[in-house]
C-alpha atoms as a PDB file:
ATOM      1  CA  UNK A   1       0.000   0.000   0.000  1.00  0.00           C
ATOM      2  CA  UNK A   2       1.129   3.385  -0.787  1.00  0.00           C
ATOM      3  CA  UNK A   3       1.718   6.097   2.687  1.00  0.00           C
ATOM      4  CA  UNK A   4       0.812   9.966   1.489  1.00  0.00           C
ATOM      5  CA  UNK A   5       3.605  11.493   2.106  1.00  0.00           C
ATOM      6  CA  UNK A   6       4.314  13.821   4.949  1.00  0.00           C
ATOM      7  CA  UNK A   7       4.492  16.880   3.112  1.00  0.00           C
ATOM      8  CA  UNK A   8       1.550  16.150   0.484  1.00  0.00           C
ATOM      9  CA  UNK A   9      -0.569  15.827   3.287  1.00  0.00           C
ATOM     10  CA  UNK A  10       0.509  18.912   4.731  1.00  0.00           C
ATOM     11  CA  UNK A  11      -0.278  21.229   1.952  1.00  0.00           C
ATOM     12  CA  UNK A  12      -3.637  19.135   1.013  1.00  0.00           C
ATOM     13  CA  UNK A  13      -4.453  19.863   4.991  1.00  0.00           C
ATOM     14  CA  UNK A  14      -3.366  23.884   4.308  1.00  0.00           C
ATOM     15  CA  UNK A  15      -5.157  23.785   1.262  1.00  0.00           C
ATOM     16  CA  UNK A  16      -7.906  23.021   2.807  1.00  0.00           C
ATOM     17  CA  UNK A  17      -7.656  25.523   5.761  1.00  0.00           C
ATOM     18  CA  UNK A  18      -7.321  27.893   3.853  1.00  0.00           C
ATOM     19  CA  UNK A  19      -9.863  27.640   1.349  1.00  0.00           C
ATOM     20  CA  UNK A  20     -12.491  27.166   3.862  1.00  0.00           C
ATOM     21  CA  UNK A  21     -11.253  30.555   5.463  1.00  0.00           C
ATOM     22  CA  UNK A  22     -10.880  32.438   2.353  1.00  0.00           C
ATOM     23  CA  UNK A  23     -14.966  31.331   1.644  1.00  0.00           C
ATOM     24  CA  UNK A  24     -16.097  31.900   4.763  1.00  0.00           C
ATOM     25  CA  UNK A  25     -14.702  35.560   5.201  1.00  0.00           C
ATOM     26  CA  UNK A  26     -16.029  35.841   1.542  1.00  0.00           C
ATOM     27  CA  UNK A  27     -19.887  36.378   2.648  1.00  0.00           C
ATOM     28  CA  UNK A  28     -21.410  39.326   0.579  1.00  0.00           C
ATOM     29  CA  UNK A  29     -24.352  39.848   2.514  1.00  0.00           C
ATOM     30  CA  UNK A  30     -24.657  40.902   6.194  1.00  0.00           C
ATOM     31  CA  UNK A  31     -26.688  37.487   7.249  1.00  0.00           C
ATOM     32  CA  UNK A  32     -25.869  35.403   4.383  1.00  0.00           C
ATOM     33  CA  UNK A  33     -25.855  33.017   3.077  1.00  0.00           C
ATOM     34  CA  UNK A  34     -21.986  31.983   3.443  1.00  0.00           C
ATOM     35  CA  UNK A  35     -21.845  30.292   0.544  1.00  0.00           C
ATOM     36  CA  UNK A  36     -23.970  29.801  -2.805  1.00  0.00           C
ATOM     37  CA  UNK A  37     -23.527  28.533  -6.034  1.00  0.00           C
ATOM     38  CA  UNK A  38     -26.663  30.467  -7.634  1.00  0.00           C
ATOM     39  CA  UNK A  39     -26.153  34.172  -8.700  1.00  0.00           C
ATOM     40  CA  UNK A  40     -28.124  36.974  -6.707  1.00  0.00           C
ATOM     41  CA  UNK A  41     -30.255  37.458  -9.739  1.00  0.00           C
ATOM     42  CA  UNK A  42     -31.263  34.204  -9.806  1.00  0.00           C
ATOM     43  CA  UNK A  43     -32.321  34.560  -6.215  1.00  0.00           C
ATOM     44  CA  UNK A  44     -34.069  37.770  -6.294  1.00  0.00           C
ATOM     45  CA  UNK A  45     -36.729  36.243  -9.095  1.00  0.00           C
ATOM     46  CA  UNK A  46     -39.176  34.661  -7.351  1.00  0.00           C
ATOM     47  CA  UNK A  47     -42.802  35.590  -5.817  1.00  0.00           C
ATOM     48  CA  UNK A  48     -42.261  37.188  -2.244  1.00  0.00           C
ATOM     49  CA  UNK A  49     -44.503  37.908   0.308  1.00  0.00           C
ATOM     50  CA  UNK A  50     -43.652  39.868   3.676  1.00  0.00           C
ATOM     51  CA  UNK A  51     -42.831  38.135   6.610  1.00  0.00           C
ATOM     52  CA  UNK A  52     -41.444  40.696   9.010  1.00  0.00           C
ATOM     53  CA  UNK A  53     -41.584  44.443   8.530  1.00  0.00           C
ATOM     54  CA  UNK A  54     -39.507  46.469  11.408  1.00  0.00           C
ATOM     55  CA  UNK A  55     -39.106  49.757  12.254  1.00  0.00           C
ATOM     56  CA  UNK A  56     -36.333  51.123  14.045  1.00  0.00           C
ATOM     57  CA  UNK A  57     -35.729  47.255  15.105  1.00  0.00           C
ATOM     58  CA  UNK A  58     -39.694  47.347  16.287  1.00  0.00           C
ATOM     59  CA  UNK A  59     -42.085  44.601  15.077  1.00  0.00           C
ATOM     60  CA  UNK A  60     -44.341  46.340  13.129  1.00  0.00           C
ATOM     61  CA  UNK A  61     -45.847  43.484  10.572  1.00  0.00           C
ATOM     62  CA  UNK A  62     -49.241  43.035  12.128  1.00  0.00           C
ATOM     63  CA  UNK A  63     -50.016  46.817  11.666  1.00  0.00           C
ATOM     64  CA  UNK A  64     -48.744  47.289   8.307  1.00  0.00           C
ATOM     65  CA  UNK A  65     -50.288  43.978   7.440  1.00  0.00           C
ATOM     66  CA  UNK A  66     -53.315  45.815   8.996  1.00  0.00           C
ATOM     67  CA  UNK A  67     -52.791  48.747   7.605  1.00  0.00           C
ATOM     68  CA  UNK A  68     -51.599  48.057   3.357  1.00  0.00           C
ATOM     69  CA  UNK A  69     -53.488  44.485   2.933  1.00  0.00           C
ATOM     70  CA  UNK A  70     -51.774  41.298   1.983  1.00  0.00           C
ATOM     71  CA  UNK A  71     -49.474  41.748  -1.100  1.00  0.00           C
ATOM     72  CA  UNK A  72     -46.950  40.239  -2.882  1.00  0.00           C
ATOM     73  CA  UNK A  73     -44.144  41.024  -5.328  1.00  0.00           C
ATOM     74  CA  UNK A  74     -42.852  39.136  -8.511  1.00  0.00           C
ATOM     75  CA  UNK A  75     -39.447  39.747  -9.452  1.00  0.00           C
ATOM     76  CA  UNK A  76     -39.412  38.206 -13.361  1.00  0.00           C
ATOM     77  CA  UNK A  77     -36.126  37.053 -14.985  1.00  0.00           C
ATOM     78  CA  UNK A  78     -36.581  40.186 -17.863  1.00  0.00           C
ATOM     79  CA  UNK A  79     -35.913  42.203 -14.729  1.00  0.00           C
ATOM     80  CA  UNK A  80     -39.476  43.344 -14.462  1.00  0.00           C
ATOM     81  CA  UNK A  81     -41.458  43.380 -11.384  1.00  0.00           C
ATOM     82  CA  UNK A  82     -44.974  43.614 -10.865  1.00  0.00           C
ATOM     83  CA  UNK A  83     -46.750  44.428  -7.173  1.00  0.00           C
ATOM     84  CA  UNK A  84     -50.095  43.103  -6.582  1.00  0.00           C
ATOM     85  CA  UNK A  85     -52.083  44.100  -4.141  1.00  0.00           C
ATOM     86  CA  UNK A  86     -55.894  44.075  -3.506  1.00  0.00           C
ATOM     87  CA  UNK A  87     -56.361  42.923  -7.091  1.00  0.00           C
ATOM     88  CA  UNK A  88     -54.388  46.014  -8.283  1.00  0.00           C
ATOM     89  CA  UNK A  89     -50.900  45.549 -10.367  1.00  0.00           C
ATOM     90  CA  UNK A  90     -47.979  48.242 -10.238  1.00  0.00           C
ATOM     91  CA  UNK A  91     -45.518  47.291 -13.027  1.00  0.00           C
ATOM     92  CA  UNK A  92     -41.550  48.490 -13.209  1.00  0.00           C
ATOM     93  CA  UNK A  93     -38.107  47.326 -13.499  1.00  0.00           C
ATOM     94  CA  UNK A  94     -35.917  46.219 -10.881  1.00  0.00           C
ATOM     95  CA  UNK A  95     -31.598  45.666 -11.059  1.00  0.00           C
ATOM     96  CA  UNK A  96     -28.674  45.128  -8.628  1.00  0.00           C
ATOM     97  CA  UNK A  97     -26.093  47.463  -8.257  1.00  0.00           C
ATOM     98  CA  UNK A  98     -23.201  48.585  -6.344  1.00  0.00           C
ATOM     99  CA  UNK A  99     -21.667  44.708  -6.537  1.00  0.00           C
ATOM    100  CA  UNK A 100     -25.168  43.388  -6.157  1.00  0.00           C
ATOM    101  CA  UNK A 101     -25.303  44.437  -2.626  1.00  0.00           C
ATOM    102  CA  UNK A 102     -28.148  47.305  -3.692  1.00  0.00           C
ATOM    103  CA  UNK A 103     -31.740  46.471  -5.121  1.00  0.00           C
ATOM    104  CA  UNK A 104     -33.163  49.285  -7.580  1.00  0.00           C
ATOM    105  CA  UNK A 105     -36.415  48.997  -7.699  1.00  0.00           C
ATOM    106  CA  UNK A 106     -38.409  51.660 -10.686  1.00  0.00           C
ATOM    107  CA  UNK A 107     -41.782  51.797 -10.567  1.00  0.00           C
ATOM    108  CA  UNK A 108     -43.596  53.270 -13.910  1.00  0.00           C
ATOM    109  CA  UNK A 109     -46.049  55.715 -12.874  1.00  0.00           C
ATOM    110  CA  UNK A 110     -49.323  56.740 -14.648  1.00  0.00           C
ATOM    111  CA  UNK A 111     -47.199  59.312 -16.170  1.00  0.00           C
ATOM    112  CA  UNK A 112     -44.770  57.630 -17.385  1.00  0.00           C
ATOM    113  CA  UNK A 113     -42.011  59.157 -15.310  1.00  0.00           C
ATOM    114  CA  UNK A 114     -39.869  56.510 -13.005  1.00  0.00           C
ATOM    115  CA  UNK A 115     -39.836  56.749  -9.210  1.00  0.00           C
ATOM    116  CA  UNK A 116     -36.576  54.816  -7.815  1.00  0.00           C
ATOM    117  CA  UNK A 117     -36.713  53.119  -4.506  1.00  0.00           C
ATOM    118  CA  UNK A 118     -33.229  51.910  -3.091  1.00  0.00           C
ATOM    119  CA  UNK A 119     -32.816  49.032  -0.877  1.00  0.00           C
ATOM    120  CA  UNK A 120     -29.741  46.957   0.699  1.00  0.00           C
ATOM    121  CA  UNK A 121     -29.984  43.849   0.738  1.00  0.00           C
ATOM    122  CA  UNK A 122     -28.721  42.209   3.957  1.00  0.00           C
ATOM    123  CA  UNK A 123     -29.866  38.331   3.308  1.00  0.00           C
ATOM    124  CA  UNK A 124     -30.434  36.760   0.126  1.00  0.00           C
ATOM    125  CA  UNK A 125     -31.258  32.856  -0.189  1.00  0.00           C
ATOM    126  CA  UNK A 126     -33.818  30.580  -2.362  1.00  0.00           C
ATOM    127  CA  UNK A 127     -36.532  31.650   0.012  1.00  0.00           C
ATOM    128  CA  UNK A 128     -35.685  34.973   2.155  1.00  0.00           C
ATOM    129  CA  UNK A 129     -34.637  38.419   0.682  1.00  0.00           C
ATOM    130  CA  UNK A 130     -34.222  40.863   3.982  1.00  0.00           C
ATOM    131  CA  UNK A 131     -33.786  44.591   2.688  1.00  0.00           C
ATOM    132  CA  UNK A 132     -33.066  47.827   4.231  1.00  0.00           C
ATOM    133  CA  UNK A 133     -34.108  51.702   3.290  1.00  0.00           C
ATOM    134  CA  UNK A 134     -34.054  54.682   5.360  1.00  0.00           C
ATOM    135  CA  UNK A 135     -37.327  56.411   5.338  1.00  0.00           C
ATOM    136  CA  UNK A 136     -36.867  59.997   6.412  1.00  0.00           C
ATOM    137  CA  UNK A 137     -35.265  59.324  10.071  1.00  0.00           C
ATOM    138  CA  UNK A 138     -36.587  55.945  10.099  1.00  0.00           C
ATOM    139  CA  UNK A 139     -34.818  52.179   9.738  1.00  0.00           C
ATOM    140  CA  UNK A 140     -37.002  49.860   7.946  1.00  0.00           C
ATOM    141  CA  UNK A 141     -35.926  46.208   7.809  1.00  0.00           C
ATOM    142  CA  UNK A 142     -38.239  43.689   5.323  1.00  0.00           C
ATOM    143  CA  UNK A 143     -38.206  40.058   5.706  1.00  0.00           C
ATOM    144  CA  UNK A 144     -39.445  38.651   2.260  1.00  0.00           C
ATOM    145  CA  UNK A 145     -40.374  34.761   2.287  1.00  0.00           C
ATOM    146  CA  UNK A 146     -41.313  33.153  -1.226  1.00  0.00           C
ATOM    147  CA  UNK A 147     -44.666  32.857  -1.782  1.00  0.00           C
END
């Protein structure tokens, strides 16, 4: 039987050690995931629903659940986007930017004229897209879960 040798198994072990450090300090978004083999577009299309909506770290979801009605939002491979909500459709655009750590979402208005909303994105997986805007002074934090 053939022995590894001593120093082949020494740089297959640092290989190793290394490569799992080098991935796991390589984490683009703030609560992952760590690692992923699908690209950020292909996570962002999908049908999403909200599952937590805080503000300033408070739970607000029951009130603006309350408050705005059930909705959901489809993020199409074209990059388009529609919102529907209480049988009414917005339509827009949506891209990543700023390395894919920024969602652009632009809405077409009646007019015709693009309003831009900004958001970070601070998880992205198969099934959970948490983003982050400032709204005047406040910190709002969405949990998206696929629909």
């Amino acid at each position: 039987m053939n022995k590894i040798k001593p120093y082949l198994f020494l740089f297959i072990f640092s290989f190793i050690v290394i490569g799992s450090s080098v991935l796991s300090s390589c984490k683009k978004y703030e609560e992952g995931p760590g690692f992923t083999l699908r690209t950020a577009k292909s996570r962002v299309v999908n049908a999403w629903v909200i599952e937590k909506y805080l503000v300033n770290g408070d739970d607000l979801t029951a009130f603006w659940l309350y408050v705005f009605g059930e909705h959901a939002i489809v993020f199409h491979k074209n990059r388009s986007y529609e919102f529907i909500r209480n049988g009414s459709h917005v339509f827009g655009n949506w891209y990543l930017r700023d390395n894919r750590e920024n969602l652009v979402i632009k809405e077409l208005g009646i007019t015709g004229t693009p309003s831009y909303s900004y958001r970070k994105i601070k998880k992205l997986t198969r099934n959970e897209m948490w983003l982050l805007y400032d709204d005047g002074t406040d910190k709002i934090e969405v949990h998206y879960k696929t629909k």
